[in-house]
N, C-alpha and C. Protein backbone atom coordinates (compact mmCIF):
# COMPACT_ATOMS: atom_id res chain seq x y z
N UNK A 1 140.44 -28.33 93.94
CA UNK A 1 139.01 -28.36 93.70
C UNK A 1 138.65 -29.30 92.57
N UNK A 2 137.19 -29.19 92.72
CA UNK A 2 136.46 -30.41 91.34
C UNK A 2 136.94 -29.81 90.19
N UNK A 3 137.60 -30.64 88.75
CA UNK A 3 137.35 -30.05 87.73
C UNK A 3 136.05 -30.11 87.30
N UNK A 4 135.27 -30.73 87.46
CA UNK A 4 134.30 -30.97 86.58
C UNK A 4 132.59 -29.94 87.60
N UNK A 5 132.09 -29.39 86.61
CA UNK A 5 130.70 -28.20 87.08
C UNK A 5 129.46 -29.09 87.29
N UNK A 6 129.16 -29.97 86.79
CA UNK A 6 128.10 -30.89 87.28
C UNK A 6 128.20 -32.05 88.00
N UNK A 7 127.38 -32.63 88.17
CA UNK A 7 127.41 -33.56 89.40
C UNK A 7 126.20 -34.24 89.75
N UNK A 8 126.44 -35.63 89.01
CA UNK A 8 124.97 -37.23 88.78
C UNK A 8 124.80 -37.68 90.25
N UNK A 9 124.14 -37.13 90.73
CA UNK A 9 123.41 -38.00 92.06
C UNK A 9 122.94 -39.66 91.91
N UNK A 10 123.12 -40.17 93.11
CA UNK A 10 122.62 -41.61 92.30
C UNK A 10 121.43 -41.94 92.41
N UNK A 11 120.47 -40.72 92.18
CA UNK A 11 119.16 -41.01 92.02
C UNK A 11 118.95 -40.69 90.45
N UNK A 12 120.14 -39.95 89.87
CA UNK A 12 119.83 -40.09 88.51
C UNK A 12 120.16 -38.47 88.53
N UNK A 13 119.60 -37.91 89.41
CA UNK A 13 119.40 -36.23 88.88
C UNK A 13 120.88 -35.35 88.76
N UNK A 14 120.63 -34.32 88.06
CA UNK A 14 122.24 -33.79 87.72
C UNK A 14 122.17 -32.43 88.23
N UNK A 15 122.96 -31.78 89.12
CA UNK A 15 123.05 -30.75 90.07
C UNK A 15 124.72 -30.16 89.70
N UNK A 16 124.23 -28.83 89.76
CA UNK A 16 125.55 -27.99 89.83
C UNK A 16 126.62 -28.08 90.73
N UNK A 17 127.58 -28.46 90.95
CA UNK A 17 128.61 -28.51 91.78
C UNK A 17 129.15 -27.69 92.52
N UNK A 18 129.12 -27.49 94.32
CA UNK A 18 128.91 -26.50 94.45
C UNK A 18 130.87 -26.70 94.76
N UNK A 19 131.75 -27.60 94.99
CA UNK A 19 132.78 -28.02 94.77
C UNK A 19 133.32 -27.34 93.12
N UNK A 20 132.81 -26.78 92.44
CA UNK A 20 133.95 -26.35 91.20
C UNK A 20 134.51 -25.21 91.04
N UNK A 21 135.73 -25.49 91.42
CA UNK A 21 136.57 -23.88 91.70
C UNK A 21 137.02 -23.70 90.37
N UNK A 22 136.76 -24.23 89.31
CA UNK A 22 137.94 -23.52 88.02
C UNK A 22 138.54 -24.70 87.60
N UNK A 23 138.99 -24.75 86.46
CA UNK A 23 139.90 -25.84 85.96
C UNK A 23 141.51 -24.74 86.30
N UNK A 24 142.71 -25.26 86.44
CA UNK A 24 143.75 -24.45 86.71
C UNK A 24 144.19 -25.05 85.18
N UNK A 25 144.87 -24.00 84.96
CA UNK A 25 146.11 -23.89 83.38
C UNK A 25 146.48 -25.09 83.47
N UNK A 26 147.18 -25.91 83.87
CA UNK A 26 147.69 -27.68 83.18
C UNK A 26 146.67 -28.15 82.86
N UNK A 27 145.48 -27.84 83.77
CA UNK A 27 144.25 -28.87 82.73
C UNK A 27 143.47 -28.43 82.18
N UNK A 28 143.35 -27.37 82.34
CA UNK A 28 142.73 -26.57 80.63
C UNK A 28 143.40 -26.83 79.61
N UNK A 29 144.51 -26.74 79.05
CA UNK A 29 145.51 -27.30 78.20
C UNK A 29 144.78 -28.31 77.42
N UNK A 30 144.12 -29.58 77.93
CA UNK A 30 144.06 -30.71 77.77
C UNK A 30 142.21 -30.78 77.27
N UNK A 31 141.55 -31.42 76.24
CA UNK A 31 140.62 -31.35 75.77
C UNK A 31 140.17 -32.20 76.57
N UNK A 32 140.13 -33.30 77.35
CA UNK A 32 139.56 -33.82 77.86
C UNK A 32 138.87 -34.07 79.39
N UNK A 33 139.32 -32.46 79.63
CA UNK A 33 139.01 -31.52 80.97
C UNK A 33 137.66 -30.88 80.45
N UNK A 34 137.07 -31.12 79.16
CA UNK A 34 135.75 -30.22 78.73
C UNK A 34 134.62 -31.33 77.96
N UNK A 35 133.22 -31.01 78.77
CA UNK A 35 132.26 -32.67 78.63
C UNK A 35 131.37 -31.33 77.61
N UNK A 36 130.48 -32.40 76.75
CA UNK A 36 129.57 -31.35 76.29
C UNK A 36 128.82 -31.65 77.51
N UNK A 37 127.78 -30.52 76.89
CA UNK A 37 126.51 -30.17 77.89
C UNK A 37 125.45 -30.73 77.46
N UNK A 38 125.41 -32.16 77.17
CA UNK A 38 124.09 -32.46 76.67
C UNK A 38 124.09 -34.23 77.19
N UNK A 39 122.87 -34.72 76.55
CA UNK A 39 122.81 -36.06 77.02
C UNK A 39 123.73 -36.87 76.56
N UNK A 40 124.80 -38.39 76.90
CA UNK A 40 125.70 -38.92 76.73
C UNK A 40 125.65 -39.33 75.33
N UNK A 41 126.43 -39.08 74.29
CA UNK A 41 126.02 -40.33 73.14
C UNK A 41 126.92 -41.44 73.06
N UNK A 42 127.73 -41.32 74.32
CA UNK A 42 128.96 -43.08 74.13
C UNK A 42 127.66 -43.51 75.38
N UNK A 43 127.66 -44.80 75.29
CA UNK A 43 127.27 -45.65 76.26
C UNK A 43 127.96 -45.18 77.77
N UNK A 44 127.82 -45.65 78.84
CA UNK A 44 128.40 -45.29 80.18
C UNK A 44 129.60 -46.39 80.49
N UNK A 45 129.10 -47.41 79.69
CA UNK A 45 130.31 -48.44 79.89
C UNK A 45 131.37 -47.99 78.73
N UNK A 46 131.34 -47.54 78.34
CA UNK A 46 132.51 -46.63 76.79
C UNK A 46 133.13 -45.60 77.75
N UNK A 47 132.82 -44.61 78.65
CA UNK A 47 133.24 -44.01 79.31
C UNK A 47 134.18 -44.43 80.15
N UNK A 48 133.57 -45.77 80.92
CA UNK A 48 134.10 -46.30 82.33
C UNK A 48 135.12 -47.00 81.79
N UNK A 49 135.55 -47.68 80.14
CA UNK A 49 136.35 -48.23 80.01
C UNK A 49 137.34 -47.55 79.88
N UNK A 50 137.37 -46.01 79.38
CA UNK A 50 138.32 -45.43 78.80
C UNK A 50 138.92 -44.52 79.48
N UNK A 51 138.56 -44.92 81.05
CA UNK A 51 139.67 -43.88 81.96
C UNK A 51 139.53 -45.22 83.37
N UNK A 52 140.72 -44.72 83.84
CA UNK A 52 141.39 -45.61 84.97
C UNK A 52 140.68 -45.00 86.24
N UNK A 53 140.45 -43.49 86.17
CA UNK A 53 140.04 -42.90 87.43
C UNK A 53 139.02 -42.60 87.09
N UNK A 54 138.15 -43.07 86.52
CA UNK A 54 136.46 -42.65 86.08
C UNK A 54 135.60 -42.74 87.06
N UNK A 55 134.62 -42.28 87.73
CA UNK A 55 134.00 -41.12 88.85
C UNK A 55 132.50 -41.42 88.11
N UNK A 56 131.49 -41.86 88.38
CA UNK A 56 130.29 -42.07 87.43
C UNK A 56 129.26 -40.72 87.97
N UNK A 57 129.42 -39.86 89.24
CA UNK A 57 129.22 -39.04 89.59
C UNK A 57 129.81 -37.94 88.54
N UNK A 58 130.56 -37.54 88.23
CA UNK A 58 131.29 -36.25 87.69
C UNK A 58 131.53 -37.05 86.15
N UNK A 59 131.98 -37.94 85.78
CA UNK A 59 132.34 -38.26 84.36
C UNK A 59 131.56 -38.79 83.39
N UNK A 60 130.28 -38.53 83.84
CA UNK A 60 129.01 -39.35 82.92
C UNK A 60 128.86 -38.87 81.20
N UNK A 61 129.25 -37.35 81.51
CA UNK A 61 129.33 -36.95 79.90
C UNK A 61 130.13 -36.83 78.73
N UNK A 62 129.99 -36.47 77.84
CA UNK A 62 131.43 -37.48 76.84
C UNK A 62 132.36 -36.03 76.63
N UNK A 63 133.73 -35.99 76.41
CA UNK A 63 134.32 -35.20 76.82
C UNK A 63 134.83 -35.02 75.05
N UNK A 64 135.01 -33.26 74.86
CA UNK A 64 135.18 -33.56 73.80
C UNK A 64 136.30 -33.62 73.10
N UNK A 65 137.33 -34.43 73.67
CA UNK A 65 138.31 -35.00 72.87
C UNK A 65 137.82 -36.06 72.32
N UNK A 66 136.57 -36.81 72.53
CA UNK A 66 135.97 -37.86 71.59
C UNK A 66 135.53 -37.87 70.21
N UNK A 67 135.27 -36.05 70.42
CA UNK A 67 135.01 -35.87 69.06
C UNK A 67 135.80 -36.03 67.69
N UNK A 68 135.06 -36.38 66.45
CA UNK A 68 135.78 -36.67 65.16
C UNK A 68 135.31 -35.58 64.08
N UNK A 69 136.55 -35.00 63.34
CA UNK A 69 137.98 -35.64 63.51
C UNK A 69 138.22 -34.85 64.87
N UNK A 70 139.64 -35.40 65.50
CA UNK A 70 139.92 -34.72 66.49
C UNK A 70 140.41 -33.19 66.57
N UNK A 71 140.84 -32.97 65.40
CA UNK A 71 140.83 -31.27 65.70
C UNK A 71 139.76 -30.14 65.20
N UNK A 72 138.19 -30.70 65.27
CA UNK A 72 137.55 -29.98 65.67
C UNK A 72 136.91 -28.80 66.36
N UNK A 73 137.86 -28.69 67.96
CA UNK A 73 137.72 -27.74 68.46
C UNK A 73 139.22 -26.80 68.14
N UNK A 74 138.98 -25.67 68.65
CA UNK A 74 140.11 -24.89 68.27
C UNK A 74 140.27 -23.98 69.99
N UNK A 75 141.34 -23.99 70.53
CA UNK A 75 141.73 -23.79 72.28
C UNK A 75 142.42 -22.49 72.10
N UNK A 76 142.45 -21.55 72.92
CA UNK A 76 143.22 -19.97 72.86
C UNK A 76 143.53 -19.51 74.26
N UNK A 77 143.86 -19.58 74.86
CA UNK A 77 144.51 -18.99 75.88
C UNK A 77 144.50 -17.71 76.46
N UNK A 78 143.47 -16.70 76.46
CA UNK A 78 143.00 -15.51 76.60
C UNK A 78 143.68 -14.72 77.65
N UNK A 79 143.45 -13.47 77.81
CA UNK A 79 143.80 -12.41 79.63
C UNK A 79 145.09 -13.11 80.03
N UNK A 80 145.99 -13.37 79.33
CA UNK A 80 147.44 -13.83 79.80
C UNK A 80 147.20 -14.94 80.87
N UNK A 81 146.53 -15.71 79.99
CA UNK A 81 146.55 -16.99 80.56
C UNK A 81 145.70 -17.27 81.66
N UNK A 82 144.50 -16.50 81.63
CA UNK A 82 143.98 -16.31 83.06
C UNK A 82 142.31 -17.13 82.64
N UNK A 83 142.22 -16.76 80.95
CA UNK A 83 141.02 -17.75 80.56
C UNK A 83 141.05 -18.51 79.29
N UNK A 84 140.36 -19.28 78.81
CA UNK A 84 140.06 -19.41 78.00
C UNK A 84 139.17 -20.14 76.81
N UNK A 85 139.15 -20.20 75.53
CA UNK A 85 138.03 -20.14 74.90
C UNK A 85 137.95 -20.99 73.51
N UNK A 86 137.05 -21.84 73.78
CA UNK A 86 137.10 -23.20 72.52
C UNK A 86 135.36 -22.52 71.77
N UNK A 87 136.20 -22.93 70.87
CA UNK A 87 135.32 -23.03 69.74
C UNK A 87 134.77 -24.41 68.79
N UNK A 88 134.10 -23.80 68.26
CA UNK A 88 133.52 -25.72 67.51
C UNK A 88 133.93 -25.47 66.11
N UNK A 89 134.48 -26.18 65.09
CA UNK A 89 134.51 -25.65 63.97
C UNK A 89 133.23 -26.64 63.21
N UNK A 90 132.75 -27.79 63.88
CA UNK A 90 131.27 -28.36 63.45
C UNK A 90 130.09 -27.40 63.32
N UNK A 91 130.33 -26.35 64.37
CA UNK A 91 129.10 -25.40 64.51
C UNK A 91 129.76 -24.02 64.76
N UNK A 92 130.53 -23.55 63.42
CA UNK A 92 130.96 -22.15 63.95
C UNK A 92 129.81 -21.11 64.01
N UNK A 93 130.26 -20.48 65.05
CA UNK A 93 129.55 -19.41 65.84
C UNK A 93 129.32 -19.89 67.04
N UNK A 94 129.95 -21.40 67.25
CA UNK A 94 129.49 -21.46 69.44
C UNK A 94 131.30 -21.35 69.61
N UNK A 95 130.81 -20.54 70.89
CA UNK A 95 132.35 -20.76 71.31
C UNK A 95 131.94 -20.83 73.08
N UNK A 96 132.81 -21.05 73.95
CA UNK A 96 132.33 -21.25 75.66
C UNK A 96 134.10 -20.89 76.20
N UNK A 97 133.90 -19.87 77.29
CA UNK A 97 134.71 -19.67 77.58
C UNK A 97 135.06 -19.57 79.08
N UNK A 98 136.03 -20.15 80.18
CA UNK A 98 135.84 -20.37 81.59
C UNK A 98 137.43 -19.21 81.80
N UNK A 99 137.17 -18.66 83.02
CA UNK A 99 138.01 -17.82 83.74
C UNK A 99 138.54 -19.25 84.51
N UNK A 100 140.19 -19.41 84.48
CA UNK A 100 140.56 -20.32 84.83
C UNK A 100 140.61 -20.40 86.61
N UNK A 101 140.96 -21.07 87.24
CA UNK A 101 140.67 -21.05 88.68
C UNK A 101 139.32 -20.19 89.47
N UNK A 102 138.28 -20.05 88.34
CA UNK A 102 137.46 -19.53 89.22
C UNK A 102 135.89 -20.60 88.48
N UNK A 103 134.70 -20.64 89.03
CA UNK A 103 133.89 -21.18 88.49
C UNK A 103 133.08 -20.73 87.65
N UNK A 104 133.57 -19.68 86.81
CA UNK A 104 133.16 -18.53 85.57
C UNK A 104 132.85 -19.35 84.70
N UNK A 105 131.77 -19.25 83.71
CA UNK A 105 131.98 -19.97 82.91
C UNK A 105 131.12 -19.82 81.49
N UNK A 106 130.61 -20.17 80.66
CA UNK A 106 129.55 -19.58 79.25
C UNK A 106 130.05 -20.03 78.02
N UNK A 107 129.28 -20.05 77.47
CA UNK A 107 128.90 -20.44 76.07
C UNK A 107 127.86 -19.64 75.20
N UNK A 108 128.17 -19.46 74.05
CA UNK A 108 127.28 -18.86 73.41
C UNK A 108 127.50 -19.35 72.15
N UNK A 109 126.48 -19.47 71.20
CA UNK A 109 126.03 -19.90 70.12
C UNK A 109 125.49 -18.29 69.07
N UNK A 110 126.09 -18.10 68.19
CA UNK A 110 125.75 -16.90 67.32
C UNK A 110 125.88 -17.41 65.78
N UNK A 111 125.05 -17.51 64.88
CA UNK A 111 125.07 -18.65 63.65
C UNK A 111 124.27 -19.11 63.22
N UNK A 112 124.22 -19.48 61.85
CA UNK A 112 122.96 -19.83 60.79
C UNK A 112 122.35 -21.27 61.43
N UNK A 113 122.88 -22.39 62.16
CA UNK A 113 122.67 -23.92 62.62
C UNK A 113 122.79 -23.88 61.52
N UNK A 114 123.91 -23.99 60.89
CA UNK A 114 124.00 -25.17 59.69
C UNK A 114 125.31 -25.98 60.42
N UNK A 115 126.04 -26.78 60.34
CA UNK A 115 126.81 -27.78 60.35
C UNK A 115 128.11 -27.69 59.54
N UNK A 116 129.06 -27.56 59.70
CA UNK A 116 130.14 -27.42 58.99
C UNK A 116 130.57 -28.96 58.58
N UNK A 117 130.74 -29.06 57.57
CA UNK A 117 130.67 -30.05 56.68
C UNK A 117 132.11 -30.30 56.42
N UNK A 118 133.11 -29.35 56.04
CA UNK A 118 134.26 -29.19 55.80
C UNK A 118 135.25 -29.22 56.59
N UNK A 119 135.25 -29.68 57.37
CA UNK A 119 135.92 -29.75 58.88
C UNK A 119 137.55 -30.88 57.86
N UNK A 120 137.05 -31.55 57.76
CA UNK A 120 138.46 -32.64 57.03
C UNK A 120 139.44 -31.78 56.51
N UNK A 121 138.81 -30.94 55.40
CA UNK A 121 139.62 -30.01 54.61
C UNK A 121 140.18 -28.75 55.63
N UNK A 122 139.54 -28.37 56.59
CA UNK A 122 140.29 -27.67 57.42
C UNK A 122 141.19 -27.52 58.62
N UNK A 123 141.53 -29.34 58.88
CA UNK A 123 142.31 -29.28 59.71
C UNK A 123 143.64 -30.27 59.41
N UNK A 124 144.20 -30.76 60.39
CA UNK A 124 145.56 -31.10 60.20
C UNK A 124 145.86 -32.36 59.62
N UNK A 125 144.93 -32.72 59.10
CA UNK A 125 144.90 -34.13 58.53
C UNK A 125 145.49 -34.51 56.94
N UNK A 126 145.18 -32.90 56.68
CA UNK A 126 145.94 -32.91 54.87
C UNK A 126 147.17 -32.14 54.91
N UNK A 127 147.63 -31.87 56.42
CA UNK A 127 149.20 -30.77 56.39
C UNK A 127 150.21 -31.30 56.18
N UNK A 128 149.95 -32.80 56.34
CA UNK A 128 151.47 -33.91 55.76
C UNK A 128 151.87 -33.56 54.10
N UNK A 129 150.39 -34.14 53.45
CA UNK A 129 150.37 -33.88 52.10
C UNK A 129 151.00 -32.52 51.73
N UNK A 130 150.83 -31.62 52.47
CA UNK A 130 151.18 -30.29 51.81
C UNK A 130 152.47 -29.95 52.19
N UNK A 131 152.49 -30.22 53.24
CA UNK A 131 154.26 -29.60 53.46
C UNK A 131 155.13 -30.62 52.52
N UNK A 132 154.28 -31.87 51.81
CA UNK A 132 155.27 -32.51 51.16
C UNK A 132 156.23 -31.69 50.13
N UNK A 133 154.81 -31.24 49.51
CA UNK A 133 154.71 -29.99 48.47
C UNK A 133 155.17 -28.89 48.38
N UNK A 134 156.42 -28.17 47.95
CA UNK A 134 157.13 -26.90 48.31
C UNK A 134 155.71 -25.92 47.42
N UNK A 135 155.22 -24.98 48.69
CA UNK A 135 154.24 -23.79 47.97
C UNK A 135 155.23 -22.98 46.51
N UNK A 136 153.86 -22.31 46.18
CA UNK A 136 154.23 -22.00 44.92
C UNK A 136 154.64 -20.47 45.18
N UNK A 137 154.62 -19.83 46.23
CA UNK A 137 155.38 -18.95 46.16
C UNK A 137 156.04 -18.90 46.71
N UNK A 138 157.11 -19.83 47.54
CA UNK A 138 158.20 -20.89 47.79
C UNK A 138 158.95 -20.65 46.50
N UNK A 139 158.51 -21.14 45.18
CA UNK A 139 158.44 -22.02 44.33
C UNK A 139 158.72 -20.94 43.35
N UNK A 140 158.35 -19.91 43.33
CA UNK A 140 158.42 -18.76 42.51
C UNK A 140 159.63 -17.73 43.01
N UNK A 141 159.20 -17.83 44.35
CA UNK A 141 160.77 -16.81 45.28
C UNK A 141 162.06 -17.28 45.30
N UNK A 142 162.06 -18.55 44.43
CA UNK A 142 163.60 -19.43 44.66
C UNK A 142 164.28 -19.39 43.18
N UNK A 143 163.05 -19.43 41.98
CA UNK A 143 162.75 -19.08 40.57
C UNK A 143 163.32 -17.66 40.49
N UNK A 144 163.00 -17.02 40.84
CA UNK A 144 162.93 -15.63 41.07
C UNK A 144 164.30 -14.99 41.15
N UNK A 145 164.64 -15.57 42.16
CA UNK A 145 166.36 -15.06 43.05
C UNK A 145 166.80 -15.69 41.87
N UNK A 146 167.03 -17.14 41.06
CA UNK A 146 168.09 -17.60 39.80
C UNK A 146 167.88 -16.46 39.02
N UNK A 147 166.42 -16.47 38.35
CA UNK A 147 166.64 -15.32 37.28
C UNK A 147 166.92 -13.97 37.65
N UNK A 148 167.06 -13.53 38.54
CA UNK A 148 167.77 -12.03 38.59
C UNK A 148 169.07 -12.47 38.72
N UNK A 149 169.83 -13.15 39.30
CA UNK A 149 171.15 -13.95 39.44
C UNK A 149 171.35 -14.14 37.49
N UNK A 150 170.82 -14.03 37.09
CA UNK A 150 171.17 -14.97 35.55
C UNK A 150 170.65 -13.59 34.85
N UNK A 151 171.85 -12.78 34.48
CA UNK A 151 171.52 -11.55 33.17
C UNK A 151 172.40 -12.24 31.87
N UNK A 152 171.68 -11.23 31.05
CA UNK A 152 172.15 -11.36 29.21
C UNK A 152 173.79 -10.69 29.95
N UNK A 153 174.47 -10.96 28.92
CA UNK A 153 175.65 -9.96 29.24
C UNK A 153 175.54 -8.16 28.25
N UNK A 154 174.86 -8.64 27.27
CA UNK A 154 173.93 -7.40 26.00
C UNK A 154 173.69 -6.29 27.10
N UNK A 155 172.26 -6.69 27.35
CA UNK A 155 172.06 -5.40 27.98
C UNK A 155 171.49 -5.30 29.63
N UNK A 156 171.99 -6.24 30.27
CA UNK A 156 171.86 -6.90 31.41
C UNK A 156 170.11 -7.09 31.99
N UNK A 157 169.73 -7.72 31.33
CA UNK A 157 167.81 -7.69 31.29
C UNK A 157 167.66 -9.11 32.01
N UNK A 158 167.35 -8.82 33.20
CA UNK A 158 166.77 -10.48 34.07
C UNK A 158 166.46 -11.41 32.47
N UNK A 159 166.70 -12.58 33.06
CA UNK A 159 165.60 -13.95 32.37
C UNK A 159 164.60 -14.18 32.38
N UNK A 160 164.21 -13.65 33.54
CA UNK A 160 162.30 -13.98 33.72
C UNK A 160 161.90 -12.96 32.87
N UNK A 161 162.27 -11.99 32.63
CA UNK A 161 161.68 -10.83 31.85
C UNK A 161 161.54 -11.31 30.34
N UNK A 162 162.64 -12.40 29.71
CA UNK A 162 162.80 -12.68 28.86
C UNK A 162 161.95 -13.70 28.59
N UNK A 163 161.95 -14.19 29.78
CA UNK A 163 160.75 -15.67 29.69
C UNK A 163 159.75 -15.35 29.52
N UNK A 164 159.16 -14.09 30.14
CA UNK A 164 157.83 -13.74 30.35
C UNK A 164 157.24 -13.19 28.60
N UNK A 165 158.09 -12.74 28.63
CA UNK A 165 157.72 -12.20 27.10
C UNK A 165 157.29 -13.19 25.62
N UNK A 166 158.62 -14.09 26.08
CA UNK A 166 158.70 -15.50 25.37
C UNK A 166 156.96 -16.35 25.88
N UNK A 167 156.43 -16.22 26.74
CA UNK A 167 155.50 -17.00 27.44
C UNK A 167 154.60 -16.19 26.55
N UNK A 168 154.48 -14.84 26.94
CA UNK A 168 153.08 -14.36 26.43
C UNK A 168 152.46 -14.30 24.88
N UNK A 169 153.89 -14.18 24.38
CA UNK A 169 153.24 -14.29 22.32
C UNK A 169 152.95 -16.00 22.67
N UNK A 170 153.17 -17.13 23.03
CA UNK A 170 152.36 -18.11 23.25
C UNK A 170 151.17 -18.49 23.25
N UNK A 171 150.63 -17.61 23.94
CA UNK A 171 149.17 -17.85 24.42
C UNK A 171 148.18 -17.65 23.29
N UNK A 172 147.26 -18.53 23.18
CA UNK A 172 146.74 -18.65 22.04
C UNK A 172 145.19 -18.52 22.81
N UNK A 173 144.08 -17.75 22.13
CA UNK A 173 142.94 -17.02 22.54
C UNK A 173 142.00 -17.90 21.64
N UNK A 174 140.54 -18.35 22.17
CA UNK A 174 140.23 -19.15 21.00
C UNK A 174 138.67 -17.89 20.71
């Protein structure tokens, strides 16, 4: 069956497809099996360049793997694989969710319309930087295991205990 639920007549007008049985699991998988629902904002020739099997009937709308940055949406796999459900992190509170092989389908929007702004900081674009970085409670649990490994021979009292103590008459209060 059609993946795609709408359908550009070449008089211009856009009609429900009565051809759409469902996207099946391999191409749900894939972000670029899902168009928004609104008017195009790439040109039609931006479209037609950027697929080999482009269809000006069914592929007129921009699909949103175009979107920036690209991990914007967030994909879940629902009912053991039977649906599932993207979300926007540009506009949290919409999410749209299709029963796979059948022509089920919805969206809903629940949310202030404000715009998520922070999208950079929340996706995979700064996870290089960080995994460079051993976390700090990584960093503390490895600290941790030496100083219990490392007693006085006196009265067998961890090091960190010793450190800690040593640390705190330090601290100076203004």
């Amino acid at each position: 069956g059609s993946c795609f639920h709408l359908f550009k007549q070449t008089d211009g007008n856009t009609i429900h497809s009565r051809a759409f049985e469902g996207l099946q699991l391999e191409d749900a998988d894939e972000l670029c099996s899902f168009q928004h629902y609104r008017r195009p904002q790439q040109d039609w020739n931006t479209n037609l360049m950027s697929r080999t099997d482009y269809n000006y009937a069914i592929d007129f709308l921009d699909t949103i793997d175009k979107d920036l940055p690209s991990d914007c949406w967030t994909a879940q796999l629902v009912e053991g694989d039977r649906a599932i459900v993207l979300r926007s992190l540009h506009w949290p509170g919409f999410s749209f969710f299709h029963h796979l092989t059948t022509p089920d389908h919805g969206f809903v929007y629940i949310g202030a319309g404000q715009r998520n702004l922070d999208i950079p900081f929340m996706t995979q674009i700064f996870m290089p930087l960080v995994e460079e970085v051993p976390s700090i409670r990584q960093s503390l649990a490895e600290g941790a295991k030496t100083s219990k490994e490392q007693t006085t021979e006196d009265n067998m009292k961890p090091v960190e205990d010793e450190l800690a103590t040593e640390t705190s008459s330090e601290i100076v209060t203004t």
